[in-house]
N, C-alpha and C. Protein backbone atom coordinates (compact mmCIF):
# COMPACT_ATOMS: atom_id res chain seq x y z
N UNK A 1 -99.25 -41.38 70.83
CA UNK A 1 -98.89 -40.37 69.85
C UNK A 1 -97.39 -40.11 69.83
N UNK A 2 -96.52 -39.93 70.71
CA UNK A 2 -95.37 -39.73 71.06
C UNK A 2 -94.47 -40.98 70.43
N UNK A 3 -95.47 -41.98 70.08
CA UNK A 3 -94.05 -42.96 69.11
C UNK A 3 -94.44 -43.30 68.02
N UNK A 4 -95.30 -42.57 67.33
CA UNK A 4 -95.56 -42.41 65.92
C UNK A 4 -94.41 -42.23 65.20
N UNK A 5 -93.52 -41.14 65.68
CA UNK A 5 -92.42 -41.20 65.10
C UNK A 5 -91.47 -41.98 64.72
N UNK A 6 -91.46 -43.03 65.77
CA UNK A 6 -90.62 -44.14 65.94
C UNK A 6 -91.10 -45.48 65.13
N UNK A 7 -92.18 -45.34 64.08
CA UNK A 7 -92.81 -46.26 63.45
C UNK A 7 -91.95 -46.36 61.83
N UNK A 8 -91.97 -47.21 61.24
CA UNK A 8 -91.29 -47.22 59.91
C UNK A 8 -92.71 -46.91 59.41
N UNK A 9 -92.20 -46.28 57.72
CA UNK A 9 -92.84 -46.32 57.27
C UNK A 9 -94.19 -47.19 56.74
N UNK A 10 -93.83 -48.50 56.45
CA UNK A 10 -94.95 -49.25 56.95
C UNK A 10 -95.95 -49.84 57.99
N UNK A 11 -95.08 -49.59 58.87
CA UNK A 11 -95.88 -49.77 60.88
C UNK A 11 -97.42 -48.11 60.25
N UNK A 12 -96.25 -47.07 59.83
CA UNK A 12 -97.06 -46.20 59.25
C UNK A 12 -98.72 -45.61 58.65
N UNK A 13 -97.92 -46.81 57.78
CA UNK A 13 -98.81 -46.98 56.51
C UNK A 13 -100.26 -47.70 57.02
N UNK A 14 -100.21 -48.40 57.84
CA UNK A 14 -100.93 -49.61 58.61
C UNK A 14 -101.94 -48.49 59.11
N UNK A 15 -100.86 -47.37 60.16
CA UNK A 15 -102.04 -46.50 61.30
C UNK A 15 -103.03 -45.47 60.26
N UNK A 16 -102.18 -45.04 59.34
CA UNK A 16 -102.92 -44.18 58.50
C UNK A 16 -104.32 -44.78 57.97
N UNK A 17 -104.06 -45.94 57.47
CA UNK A 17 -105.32 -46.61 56.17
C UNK A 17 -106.04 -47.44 57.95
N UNK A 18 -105.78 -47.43 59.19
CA UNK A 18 -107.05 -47.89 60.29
C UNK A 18 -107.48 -46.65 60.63
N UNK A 19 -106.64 -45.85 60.74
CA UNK A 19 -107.21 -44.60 60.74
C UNK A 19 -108.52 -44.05 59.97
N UNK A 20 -108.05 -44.14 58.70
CA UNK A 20 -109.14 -43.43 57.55
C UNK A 20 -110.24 -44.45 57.26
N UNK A 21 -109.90 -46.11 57.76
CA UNK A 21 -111.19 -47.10 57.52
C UNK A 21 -112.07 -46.29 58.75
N UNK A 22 -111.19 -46.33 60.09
CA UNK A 22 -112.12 -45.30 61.39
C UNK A 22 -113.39 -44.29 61.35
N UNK A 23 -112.47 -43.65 60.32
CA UNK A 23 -112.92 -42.43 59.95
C UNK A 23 -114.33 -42.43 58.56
N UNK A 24 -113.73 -43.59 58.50
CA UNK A 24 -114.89 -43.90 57.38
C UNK A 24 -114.41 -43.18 55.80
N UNK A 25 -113.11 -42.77 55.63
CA UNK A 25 -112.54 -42.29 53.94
C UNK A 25 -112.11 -43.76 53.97
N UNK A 26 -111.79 -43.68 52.23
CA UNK A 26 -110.93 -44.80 51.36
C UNK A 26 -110.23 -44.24 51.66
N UNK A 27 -109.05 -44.49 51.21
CA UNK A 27 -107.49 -43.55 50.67
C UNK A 27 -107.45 -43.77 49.64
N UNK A 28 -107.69 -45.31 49.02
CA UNK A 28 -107.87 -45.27 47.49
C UNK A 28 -108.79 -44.28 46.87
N UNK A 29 -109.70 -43.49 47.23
CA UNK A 29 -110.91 -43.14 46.55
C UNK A 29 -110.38 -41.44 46.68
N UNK A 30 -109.34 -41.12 47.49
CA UNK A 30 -109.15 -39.57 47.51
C UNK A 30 -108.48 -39.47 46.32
N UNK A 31 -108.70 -37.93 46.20
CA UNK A 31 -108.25 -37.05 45.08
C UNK A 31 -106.91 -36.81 45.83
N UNK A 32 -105.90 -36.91 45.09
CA UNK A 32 -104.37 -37.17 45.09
C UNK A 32 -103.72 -36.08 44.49
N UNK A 33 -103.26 -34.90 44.97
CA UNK A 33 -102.61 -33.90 44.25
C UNK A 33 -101.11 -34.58 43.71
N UNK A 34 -101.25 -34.54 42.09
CA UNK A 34 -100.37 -35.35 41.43
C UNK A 34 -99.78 -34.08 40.30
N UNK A 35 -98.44 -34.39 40.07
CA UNK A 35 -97.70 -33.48 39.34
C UNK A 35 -97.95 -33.49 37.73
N UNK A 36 -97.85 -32.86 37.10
CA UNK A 36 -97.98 -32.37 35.73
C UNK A 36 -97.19 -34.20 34.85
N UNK A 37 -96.38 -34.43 35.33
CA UNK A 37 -95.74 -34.99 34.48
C UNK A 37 -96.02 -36.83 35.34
N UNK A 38 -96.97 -37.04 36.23
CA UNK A 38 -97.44 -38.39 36.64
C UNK A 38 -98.65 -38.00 35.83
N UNK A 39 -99.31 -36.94 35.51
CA UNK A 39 -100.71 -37.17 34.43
C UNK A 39 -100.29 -37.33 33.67
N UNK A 40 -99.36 -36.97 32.58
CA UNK A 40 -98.84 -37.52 31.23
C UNK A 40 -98.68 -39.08 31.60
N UNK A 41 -98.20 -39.58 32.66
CA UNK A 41 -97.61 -40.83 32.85
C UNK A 41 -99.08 -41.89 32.51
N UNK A 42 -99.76 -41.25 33.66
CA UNK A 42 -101.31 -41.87 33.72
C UNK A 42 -101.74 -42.09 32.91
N UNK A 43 -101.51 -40.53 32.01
CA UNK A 43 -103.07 -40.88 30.68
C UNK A 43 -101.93 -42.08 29.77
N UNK A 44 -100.92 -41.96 29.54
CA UNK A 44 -100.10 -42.54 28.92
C UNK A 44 -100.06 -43.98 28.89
N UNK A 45 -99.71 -44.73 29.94
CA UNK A 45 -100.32 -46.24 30.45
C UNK A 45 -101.98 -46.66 30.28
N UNK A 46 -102.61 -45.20 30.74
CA UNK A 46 -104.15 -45.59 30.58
C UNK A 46 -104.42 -46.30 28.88
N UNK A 47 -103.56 -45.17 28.12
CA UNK A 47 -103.89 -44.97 26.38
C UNK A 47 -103.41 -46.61 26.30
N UNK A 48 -102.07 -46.96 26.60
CA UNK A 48 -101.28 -48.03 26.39
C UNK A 48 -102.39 -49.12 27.08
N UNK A 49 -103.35 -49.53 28.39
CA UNK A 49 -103.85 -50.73 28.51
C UNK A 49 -105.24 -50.57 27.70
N UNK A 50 -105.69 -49.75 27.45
CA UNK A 50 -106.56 -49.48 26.45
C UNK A 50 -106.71 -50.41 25.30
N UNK A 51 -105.52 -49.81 24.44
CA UNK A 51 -105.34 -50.37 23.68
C UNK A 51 -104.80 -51.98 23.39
N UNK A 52 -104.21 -52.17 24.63
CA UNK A 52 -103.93 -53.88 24.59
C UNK A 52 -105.49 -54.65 25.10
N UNK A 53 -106.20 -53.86 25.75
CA UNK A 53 -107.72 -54.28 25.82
C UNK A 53 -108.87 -54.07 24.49
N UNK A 54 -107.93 -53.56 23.89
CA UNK A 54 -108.86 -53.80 22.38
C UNK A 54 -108.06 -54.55 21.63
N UNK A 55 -106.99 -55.21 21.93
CA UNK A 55 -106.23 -55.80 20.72
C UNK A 55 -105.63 -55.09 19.83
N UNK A 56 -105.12 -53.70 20.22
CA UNK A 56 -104.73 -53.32 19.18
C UNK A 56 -103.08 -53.20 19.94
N UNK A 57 -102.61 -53.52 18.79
CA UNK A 57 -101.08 -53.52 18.85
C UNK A 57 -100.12 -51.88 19.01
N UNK A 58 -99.77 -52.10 20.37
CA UNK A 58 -99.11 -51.18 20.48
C UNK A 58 -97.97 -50.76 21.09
N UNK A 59 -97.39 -49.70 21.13
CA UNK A 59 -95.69 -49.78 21.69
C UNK A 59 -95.90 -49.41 23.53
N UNK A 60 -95.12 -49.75 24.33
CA UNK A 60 -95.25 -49.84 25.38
C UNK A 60 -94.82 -48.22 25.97
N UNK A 61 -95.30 -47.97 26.86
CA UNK A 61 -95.57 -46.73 27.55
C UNK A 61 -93.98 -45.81 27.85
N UNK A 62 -93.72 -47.21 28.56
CA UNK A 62 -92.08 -46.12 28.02
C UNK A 62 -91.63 -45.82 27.07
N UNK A 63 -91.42 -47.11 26.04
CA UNK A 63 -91.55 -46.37 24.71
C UNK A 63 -91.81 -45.41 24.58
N UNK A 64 -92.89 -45.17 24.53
CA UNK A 64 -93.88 -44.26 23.85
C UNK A 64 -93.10 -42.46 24.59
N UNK A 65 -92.78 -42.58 25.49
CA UNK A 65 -92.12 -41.47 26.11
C UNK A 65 -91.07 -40.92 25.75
N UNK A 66 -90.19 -41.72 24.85
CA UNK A 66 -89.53 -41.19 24.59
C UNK A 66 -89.25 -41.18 22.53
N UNK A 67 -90.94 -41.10 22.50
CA UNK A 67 -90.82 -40.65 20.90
C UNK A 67 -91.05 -39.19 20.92
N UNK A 68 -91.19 -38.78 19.79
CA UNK A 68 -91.34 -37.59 18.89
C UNK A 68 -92.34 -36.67 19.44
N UNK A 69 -93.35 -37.51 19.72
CA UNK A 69 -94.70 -36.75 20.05
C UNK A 69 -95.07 -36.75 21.32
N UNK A 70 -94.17 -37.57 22.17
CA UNK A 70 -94.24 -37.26 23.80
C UNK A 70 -93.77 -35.86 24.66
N UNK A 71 -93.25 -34.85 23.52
CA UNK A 71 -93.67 -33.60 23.82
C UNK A 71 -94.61 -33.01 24.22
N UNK A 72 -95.00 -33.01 22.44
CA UNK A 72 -96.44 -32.44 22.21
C UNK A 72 -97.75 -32.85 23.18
N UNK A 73 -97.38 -34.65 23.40
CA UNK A 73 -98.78 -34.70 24.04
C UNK A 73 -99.04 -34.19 25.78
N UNK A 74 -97.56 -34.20 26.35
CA UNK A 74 -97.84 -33.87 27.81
C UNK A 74 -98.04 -32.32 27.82
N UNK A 75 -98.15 -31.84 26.43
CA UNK A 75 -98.76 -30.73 26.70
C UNK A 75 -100.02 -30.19 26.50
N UNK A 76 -100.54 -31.48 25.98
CA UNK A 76 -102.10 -31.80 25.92
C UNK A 76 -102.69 -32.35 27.07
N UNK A 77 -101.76 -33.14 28.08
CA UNK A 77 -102.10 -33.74 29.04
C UNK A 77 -103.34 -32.76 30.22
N UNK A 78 -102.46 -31.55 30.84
CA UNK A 78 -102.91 -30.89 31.61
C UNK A 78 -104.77 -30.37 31.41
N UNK A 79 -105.00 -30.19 29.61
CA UNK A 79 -106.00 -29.74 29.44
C UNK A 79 -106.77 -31.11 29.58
N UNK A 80 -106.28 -32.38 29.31
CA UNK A 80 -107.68 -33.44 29.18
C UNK A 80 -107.44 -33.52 30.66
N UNK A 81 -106.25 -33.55 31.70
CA UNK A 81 -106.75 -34.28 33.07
C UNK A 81 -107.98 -32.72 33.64
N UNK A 82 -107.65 -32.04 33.42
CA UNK A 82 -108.56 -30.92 33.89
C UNK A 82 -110.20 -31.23 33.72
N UNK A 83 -110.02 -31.25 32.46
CA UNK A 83 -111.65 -32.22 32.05
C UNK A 83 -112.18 -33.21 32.64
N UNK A 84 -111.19 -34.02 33.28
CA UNK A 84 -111.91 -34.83 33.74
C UNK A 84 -111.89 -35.37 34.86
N UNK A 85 -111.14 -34.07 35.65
CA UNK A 85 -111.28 -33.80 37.04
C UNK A 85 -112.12 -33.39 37.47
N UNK A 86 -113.00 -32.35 36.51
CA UNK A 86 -114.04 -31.75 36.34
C UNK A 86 -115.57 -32.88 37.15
N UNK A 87 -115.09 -33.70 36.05
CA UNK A 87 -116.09 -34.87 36.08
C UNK A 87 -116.64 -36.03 36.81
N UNK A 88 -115.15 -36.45 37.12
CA UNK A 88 -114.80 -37.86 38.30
C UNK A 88 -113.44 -37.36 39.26
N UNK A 89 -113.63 -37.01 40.78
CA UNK A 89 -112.90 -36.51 41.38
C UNK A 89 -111.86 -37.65 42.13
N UNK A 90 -112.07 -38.69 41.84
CA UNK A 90 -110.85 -40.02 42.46
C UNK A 90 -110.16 -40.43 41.11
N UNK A 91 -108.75 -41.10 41.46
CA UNK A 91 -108.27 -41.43 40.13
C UNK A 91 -108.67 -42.63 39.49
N UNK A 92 -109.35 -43.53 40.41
CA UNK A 92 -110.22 -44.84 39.88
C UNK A 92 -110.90 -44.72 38.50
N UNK A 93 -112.03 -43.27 39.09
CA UNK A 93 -112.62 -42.98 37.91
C UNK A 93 -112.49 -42.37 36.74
N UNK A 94 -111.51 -41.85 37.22
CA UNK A 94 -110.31 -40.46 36.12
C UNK A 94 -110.05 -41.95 35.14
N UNK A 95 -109.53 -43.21 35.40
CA UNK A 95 -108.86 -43.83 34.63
C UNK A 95 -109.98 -44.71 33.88
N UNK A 96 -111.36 -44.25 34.76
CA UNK A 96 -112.42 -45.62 33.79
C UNK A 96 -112.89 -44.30 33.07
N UNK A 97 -113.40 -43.20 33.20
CA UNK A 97 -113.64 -42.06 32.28
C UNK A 97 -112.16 -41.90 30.94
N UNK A 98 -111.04 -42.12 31.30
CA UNK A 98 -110.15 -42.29 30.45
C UNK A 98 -110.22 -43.20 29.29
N UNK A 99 -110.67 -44.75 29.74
CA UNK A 99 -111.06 -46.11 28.94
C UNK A 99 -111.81 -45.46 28.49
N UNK A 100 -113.22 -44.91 28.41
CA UNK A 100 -114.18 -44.68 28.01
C UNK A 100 -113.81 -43.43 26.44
N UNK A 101 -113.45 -42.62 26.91
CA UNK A 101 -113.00 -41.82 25.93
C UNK A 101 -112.14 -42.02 25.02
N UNK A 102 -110.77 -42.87 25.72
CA UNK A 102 -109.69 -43.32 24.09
C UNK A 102 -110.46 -44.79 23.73
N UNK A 103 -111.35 -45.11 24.48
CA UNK A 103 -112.02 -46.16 23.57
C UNK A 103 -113.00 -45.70 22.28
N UNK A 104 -113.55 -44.70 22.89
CA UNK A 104 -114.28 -44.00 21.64
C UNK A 104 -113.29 -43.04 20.66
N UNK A 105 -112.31 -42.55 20.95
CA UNK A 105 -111.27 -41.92 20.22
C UNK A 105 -110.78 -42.80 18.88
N UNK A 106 -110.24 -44.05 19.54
CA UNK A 106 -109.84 -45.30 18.69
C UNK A 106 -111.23 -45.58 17.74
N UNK A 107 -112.60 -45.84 18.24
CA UNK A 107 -113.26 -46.40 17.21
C UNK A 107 -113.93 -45.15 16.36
N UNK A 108 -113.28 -44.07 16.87
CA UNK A 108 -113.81 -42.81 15.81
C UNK A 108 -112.73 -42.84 14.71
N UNK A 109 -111.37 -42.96 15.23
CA UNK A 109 -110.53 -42.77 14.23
C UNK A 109 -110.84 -44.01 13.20
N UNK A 110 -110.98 -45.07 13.73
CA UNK A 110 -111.47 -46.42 12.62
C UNK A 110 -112.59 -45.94 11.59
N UNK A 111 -113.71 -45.39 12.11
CA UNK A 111 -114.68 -44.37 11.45
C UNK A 111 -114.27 -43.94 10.35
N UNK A 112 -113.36 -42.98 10.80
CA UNK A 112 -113.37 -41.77 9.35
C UNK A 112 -111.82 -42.32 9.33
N UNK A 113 -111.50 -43.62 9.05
CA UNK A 113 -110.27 -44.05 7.88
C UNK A 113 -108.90 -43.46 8.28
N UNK A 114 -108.67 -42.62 9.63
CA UNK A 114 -107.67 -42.58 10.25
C UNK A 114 -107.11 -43.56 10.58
N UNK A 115 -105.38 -43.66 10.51
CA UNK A 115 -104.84 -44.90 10.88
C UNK A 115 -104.38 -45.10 12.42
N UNK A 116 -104.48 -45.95 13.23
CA UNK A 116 -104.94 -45.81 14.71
C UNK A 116 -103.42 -46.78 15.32
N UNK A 117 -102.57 -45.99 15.97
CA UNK A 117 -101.47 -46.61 16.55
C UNK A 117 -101.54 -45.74 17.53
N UNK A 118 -100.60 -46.41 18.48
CA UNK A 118 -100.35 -45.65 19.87
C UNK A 118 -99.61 -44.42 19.54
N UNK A 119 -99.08 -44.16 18.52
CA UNK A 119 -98.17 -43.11 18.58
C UNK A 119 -99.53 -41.99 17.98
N UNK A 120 -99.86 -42.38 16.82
CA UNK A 120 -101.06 -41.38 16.26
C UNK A 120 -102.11 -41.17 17.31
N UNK A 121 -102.48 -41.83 18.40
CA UNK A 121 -103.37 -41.59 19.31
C UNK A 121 -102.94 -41.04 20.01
N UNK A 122 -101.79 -40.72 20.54
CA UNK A 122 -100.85 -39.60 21.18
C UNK A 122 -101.06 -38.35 20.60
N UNK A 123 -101.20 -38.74 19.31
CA UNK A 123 -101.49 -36.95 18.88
C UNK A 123 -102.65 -36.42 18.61
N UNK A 124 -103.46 -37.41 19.06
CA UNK A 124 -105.54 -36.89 18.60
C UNK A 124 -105.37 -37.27 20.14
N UNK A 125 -104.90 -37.23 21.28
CA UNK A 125 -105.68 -37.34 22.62
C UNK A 125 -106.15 -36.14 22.80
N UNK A 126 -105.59 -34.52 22.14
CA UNK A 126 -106.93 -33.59 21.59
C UNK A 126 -108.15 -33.57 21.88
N UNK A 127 -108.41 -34.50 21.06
CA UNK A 127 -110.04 -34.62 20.83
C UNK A 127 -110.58 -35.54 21.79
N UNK A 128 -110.05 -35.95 22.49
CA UNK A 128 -110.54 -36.28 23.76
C UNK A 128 -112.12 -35.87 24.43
N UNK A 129 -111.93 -34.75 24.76
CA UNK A 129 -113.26 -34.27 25.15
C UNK A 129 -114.38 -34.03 23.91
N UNK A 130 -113.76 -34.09 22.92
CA UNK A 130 -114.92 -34.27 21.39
C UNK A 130 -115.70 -34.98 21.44
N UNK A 131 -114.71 -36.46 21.57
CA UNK A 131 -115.23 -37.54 21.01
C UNK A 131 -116.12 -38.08 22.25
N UNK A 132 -115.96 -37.90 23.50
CA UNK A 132 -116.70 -38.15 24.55
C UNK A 132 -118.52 -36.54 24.49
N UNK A 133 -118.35 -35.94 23.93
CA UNK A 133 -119.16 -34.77 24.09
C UNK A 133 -119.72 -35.63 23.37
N UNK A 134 -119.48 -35.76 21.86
CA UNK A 134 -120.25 -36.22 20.69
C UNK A 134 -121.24 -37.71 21.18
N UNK A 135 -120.67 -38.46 22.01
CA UNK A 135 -120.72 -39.60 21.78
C UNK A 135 -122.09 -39.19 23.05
N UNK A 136 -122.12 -38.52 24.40
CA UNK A 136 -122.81 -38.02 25.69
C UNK A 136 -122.70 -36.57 25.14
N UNK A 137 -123.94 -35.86 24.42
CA UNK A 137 -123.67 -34.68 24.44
C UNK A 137 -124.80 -34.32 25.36
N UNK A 138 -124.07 -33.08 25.97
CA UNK A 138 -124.70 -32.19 27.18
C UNK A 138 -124.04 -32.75 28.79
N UNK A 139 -123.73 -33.97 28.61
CA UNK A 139 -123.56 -34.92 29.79
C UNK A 139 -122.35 -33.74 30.64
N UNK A 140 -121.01 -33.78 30.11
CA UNK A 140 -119.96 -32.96 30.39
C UNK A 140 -120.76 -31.57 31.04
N UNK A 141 -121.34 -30.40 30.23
CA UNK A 141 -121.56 -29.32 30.39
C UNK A 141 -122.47 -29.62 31.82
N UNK A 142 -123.82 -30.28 32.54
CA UNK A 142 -124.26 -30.78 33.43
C UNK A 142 -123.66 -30.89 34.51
N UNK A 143 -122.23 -31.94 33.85
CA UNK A 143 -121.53 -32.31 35.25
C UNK A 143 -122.17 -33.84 35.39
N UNK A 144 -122.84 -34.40 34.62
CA UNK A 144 -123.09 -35.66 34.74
C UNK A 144 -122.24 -36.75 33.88
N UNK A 145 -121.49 -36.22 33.24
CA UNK A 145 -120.17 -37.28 32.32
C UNK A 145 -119.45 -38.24 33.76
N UNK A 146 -119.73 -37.92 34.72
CA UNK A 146 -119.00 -39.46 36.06
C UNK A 146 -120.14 -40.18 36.12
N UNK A 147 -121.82 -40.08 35.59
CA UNK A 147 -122.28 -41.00 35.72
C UNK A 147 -122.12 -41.87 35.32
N UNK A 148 -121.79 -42.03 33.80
CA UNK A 148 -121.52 -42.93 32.70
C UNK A 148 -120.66 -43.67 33.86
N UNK A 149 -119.58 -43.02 34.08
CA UNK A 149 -118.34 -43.91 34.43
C UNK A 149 -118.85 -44.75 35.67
N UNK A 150 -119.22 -44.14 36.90
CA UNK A 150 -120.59 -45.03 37.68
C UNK A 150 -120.96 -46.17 37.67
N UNK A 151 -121.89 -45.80 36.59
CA UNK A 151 -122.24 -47.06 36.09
C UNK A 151 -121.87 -48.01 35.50
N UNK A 152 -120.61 -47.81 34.70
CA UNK A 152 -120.16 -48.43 34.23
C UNK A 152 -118.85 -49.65 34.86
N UNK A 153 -118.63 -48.67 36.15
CA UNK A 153 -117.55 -49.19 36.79
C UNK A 153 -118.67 -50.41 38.13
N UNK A 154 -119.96 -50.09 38.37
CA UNK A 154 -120.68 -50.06 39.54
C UNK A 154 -120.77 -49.85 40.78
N UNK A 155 -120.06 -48.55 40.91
CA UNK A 155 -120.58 -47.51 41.70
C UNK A 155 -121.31 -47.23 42.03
């Protein structure tokens, strides 16, 4: 114990993650107290591989940070990560519950004749919890909206 100190950060990194395999936690799988402005980052990249996983053409994440509406949306951010902290408590699943929802966001806006770019999906990430209620209704209110993701991920 006495030369823990004397370890670099990676000698570190090593005792921590034999430690927590020991112990029987992931470290990947903990809930990560993360700042207001790495969830904008998150959902932000999430929205951005999303959308290059549907083929849809879109501007890249930094970009996207420093348009018009990267105000507005990190101030939408706090209310969707809340939702769906609610739901899936690791960020694994935070980010496959994420796919799941701007995937249905995107093919709602295709729906009703909205025009669907990364920047306009920046400003309906809103409806976020809508379009996931609508699509699983009751699932959210339960507390069962991480099954979907579960299963989907195979968990």
């Amino acid at each position: 114990m006495a030369e823990l100190p004397l370890l670099t950060k990676q000698e570190l990194g090593k005792v921590v993650a034999l430690v927590n395999h020991l112990r029987g936690t992931d470290v990947s799988e903990k809930q990560v107290d993360i700042s207001d402005k790495d969830d904008a980052m998150f959902v932000l990249d999430t929205l951005c591989q999303t959308l290059s996983g549907l083929g849809v053409e879109h501007t890249s994440a930094t970009m996207l940070r420093t348009a018009s509406q990267y105000s507005a949306f990190k101030e939408k951010v706090p209310g969707i990560m809340q939702y769906v902290r609610r739901q899936c408590p690791t960020r694994v699943k935070q980010r496959a519950l994420l796919v799941v929802g701007i995937t249905l966001l995107y093919e709602n806006m295709v729906t009703i004749g909205l025009p669907v770019s990364s920047r306009y999906l920046m400003g309906q990430i809103h409806r976020f919890p809508s379009v996931l209620n609508a699509e699983f209704p009751g699932y959210a209110h339960a507390g069962l909206l991480g099954m979907v993701v579960r299963e989907a991920d195979g968990a």
